[in-house]
C-alpha atoms as a PDB file:
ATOM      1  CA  UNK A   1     106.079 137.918 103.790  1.00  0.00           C
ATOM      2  CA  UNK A   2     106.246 135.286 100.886  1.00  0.00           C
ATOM      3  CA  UNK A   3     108.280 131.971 100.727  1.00  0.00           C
ATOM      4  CA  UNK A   4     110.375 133.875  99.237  1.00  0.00           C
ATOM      5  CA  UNK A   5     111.369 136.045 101.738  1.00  0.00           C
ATOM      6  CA  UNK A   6     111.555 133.903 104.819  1.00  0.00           C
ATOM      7  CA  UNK A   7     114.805 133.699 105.866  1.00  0.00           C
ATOM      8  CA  UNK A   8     117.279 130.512 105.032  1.00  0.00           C
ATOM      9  CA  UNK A   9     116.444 128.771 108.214  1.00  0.00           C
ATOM     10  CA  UNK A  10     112.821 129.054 108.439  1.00  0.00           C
ATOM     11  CA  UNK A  11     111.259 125.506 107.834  1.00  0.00           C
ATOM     12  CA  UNK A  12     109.351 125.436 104.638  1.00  0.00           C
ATOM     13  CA  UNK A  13     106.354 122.785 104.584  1.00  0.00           C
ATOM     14  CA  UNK A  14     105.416 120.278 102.773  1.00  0.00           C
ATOM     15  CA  UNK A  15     102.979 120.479  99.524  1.00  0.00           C
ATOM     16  CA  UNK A  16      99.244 119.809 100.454  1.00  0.00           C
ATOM     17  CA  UNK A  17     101.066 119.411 104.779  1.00  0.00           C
ATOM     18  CA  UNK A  18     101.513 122.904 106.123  1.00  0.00           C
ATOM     19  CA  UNK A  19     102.152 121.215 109.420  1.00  0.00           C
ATOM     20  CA  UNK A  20     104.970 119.279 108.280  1.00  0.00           C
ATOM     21  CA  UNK A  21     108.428 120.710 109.402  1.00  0.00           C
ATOM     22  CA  UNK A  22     111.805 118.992 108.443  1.00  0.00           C
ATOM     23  CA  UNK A  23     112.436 116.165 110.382  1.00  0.00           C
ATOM     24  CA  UNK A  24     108.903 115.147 110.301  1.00  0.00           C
ATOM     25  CA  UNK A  25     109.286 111.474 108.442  1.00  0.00           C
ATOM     26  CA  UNK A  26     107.326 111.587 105.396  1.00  0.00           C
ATOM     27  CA  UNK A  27     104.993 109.108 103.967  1.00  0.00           C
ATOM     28  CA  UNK A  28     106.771 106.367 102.712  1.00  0.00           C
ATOM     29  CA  UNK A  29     104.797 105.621  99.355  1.00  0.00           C
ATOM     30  CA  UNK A  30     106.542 102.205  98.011  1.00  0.00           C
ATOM     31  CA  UNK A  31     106.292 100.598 101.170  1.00  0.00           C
ATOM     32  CA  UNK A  32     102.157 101.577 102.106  1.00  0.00           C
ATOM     33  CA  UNK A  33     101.538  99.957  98.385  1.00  0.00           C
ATOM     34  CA  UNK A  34     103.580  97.285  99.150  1.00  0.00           C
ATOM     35  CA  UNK A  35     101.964  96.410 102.220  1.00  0.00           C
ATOM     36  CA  UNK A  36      98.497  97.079 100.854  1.00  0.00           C
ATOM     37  CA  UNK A  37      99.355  94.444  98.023  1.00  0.00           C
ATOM     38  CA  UNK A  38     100.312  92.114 100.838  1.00  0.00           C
ATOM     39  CA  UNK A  39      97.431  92.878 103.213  1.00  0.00           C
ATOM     40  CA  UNK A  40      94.441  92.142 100.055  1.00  0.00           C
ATOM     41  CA  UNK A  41      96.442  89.031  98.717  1.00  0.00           C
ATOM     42  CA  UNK A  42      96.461  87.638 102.272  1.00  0.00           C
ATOM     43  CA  UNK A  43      92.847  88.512 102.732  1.00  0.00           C
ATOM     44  CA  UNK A  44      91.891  86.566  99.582  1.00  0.00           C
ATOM     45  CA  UNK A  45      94.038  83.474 100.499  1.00  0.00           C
ATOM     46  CA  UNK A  46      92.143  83.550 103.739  1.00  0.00           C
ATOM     47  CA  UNK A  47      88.973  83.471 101.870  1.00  0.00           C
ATOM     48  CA  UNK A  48      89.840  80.725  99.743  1.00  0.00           C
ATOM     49  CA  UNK A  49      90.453  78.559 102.637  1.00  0.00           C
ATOM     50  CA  UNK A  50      87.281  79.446 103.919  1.00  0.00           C
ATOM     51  CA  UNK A  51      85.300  78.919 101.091  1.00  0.00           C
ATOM     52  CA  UNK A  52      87.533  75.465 100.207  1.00  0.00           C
ATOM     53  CA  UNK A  53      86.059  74.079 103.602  1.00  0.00           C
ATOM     54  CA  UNK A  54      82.667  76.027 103.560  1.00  0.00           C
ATOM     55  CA  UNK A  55      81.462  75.505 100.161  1.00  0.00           C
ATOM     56  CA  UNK A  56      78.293  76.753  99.443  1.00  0.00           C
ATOM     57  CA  UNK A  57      76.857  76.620 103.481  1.00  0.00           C
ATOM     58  CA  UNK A  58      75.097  79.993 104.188  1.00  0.00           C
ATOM     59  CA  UNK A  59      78.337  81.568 105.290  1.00  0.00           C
ATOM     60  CA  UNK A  60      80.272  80.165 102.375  1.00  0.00           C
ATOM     61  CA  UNK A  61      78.294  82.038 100.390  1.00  0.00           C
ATOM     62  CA  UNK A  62      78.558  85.550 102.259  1.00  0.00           C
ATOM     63  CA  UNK A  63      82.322  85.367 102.444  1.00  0.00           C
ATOM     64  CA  UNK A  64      82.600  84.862  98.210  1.00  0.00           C
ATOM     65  CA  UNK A  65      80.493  87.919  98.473  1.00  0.00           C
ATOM     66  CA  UNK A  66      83.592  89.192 100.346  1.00  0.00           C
ATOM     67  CA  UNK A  67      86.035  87.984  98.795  1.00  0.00           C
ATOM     68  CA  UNK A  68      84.976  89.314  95.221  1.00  0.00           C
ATOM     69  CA  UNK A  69      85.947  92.768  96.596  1.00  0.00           C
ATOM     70  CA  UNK A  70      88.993  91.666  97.896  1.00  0.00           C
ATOM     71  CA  UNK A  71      89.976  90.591  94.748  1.00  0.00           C
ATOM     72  CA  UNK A  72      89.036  93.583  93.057  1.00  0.00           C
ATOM     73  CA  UNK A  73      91.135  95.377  96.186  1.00  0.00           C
ATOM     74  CA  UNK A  74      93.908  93.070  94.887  1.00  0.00           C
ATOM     75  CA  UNK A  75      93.756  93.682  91.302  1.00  0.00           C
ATOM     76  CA  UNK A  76      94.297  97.797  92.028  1.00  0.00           C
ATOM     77  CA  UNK A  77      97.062  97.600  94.191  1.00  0.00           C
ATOM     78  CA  UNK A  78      98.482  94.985  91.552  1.00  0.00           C
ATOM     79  CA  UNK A  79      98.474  97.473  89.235  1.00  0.00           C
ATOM     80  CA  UNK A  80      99.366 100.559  90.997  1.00  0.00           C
ATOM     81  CA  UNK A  81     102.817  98.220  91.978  1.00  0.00           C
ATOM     82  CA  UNK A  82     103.375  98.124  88.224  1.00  0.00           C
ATOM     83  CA  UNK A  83     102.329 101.875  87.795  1.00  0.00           C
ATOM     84  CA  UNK A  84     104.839 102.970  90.623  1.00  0.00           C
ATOM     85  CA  UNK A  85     107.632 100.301  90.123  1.00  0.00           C
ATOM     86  CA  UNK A  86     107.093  99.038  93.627  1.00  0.00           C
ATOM     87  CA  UNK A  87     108.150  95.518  94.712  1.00  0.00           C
ATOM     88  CA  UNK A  88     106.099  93.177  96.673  1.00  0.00           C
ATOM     89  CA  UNK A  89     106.938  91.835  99.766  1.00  0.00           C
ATOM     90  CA  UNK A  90     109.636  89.049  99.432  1.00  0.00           C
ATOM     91  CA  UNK A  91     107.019  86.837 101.957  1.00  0.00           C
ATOM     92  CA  UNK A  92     104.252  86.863  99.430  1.00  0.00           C
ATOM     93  CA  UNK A  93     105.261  82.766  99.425  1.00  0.00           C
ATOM     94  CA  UNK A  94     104.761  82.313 103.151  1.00  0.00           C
ATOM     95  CA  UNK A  95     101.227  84.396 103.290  1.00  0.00           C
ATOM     96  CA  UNK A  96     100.026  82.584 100.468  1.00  0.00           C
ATOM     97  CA  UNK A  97     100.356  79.357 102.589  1.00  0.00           C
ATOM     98  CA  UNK A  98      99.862  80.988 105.997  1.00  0.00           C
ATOM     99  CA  UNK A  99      96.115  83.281 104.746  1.00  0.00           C
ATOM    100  CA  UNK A 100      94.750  79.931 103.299  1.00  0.00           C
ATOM    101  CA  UNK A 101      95.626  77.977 106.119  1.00  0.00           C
ATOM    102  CA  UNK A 102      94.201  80.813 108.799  1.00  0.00           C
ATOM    103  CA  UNK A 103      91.406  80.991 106.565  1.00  0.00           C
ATOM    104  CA  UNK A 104      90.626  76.627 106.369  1.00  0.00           C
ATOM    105  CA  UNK A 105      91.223  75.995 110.045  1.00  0.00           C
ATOM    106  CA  UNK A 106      88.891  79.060 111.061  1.00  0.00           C
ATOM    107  CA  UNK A 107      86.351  77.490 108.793  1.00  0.00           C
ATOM    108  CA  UNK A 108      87.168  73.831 110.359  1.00  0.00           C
ATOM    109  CA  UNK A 109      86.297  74.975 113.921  1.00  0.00           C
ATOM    110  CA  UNK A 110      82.971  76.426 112.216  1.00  0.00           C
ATOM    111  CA  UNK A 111      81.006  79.329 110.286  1.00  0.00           C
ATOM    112  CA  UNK A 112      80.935  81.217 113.356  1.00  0.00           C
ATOM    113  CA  UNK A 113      84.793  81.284 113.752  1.00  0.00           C
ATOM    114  CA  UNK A 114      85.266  82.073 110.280  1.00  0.00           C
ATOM    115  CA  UNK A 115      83.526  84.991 110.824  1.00  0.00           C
ATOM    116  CA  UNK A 116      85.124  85.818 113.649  1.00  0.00           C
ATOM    117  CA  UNK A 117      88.539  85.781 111.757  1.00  0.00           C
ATOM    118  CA  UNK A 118      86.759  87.609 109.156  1.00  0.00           C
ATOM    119  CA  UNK A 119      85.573  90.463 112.051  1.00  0.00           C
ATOM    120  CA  UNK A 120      89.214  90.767 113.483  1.00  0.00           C
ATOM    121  CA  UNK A 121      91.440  90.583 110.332  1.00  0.00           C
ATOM    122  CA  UNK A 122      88.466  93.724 108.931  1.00  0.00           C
ATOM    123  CA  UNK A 123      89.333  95.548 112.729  1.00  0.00           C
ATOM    124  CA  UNK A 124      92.789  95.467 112.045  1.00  0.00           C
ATOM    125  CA  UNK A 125      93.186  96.190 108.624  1.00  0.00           C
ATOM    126  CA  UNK A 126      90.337  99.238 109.289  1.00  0.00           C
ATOM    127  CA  UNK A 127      92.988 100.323 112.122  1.00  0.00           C
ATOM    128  CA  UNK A 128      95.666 100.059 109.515  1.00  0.00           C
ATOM    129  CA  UNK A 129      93.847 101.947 106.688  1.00  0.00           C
ATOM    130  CA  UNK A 130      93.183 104.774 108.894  1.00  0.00           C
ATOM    131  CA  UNK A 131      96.754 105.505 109.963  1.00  0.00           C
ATOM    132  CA  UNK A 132      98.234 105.412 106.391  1.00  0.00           C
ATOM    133  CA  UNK A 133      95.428 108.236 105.478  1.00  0.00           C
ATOM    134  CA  UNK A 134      96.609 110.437 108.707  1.00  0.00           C
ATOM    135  CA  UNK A 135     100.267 109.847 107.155  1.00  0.00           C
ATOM    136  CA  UNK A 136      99.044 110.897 103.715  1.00  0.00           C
ATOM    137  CA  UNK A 137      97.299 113.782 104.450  1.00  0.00           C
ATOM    138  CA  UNK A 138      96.575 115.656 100.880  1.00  0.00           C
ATOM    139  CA  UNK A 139     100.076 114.664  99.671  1.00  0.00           C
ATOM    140  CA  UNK A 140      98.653 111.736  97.176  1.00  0.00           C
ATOM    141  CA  UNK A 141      94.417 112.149  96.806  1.00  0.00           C
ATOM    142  CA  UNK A 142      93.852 109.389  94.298  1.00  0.00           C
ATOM    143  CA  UNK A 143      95.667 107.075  96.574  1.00  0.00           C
ATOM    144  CA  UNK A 144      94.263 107.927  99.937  1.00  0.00           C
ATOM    145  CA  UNK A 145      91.151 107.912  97.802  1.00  0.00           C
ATOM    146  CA  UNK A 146      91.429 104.411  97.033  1.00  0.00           C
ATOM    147  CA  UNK A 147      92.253 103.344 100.467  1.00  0.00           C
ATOM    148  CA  UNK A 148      89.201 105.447 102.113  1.00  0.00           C
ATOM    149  CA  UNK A 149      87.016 103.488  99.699  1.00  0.00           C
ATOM    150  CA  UNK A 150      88.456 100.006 100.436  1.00  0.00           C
ATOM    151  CA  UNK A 151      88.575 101.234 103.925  1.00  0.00           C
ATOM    152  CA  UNK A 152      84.441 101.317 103.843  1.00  0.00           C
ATOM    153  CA  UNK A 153      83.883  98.000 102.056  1.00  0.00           C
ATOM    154  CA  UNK A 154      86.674  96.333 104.950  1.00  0.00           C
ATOM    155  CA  UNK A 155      84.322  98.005 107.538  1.00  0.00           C
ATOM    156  CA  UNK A 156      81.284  96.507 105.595  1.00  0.00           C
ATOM    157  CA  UNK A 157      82.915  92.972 105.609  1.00  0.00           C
ATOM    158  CA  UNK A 158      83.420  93.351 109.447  1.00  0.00           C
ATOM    159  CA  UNK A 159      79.904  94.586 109.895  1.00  0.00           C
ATOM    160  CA  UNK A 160      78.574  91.408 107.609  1.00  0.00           C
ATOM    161  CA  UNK A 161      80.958  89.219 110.142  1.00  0.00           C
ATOM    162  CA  UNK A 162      79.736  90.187 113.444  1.00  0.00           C
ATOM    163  CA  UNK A 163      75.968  90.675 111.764  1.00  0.00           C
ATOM    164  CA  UNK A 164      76.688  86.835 110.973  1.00  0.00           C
ATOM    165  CA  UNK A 165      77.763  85.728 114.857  1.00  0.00           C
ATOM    166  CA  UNK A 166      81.775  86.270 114.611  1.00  0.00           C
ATOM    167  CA  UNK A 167      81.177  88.036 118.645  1.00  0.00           C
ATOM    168  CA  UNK A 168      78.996  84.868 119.693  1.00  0.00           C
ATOM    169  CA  UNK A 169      82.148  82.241 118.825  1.00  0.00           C
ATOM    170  CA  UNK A 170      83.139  79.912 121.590  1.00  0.00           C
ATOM    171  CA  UNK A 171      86.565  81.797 122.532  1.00  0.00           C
ATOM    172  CA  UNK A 172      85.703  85.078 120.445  1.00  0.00           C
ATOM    173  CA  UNK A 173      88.028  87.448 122.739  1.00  0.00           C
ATOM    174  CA  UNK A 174      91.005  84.644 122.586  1.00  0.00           C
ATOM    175  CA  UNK A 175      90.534  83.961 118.513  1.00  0.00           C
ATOM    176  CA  UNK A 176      89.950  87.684 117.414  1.00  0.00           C
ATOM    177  CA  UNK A 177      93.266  88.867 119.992  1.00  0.00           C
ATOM    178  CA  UNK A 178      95.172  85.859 118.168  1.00  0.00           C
ATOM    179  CA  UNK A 179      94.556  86.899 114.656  1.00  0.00           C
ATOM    180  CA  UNK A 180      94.568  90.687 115.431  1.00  0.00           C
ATOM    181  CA  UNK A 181      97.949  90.047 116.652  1.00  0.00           C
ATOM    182  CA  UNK A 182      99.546  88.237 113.693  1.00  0.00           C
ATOM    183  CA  UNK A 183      97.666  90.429 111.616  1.00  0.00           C
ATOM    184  CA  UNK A 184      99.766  93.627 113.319  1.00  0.00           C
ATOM    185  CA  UNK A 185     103.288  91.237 112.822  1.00  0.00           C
ATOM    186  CA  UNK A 186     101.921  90.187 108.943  1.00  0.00           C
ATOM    187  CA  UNK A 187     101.981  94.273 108.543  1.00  0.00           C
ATOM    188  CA  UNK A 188     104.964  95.277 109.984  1.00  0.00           C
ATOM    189  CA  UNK A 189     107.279  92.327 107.983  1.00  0.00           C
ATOM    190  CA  UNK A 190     105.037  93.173 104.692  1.00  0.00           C
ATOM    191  CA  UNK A 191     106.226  96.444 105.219  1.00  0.00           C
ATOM    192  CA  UNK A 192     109.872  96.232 105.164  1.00  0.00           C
ATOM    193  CA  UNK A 193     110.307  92.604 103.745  1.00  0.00           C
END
């Protein structure tokens, strides 16, 4: 039996999601690019409070490693806004103030707790990554392609973080559950907002 013989009410699937039945919510493109957009630009803001505080100290210098592929992260889902006519988020004001204040006052308590922001923003955002591929599935390859790869160099950045002492902070568990948490709220507004 083709596609073409199955009867009215048989559920036809998806292209590229034979599981999908109707009903089954669907990827929802603008708003995974929009909160991609969000998720890099906040990442670099954090950076550049980091690096406005750390300056050229050991740790300074690891995180503008870092934050040379977040801009690069940036610059691609810039683009791919303008390619799909996708908005970004309306709070792009309040996480330009909010990253590069996370990002200065982590690097004010010291190198170790900027890398500890650095190791639980990179768990998060690794979390997040990986549920917008299961959502994708085969439907769009070059961008689950693109998040996969960013989705390595986050897990790199967290790797470089906890390599560098983020674990060994005074108050890791507290600091890392803090910023883990508003980074979970910063995804769900960026989302819809």
């Amino acid at each position: 039996m083709t596609a073409a013989d199955a009867p009215a009410s048989a559920p036809v699937p998806l292209a590229g999601r034979p599981d999908w039945r109707p009903g089954d919510e669907r990827p929802d493109i603008a708003s995974m690019v929009r909160v991609d957009q969000a998720g890099e630009y906040g990442a670099t803001r954090i950076y550049a409070g980091q690096l406005a505080v750390l300056g050229n100290q050991p740790a300074g210098r690891a995180i503008a490693r870092m934050q040379v592929q977040e801009q690069g992260h940036l610059k691609t889902f810039d683009a791919m806004m303008v390619e799909r006519g996708v908005r970004p988020t309306l709070l792009q004001p309040m996480w330009y103030v909010a990253g590069h204040a996370l990002g200065a006052v982590t690097a004010l308590m010291s190198p170790g707790a900027a890398m500890a922001c650095t190791a639980a923003v990179e768990t998060e955002i690794d979390r997040h990554y990986a549920e917008q591929r299961r959502s994708l599935g085969k439907d769009e390859p070059d961008l689950e392609g693109t998040i996969a790869r960013f989705q390595a160099e986050e897990l790199e950045h967290r790797d470089t973080a906890i390599a560098a002492g983020a674990e060994d902070t005074f108050g890791y568990p507290i600091l890392s559950f803090m910023i883990r948490a508003g980074c979970r709220a910063a995804i769900a507004l960026s989302k819809r907002i």
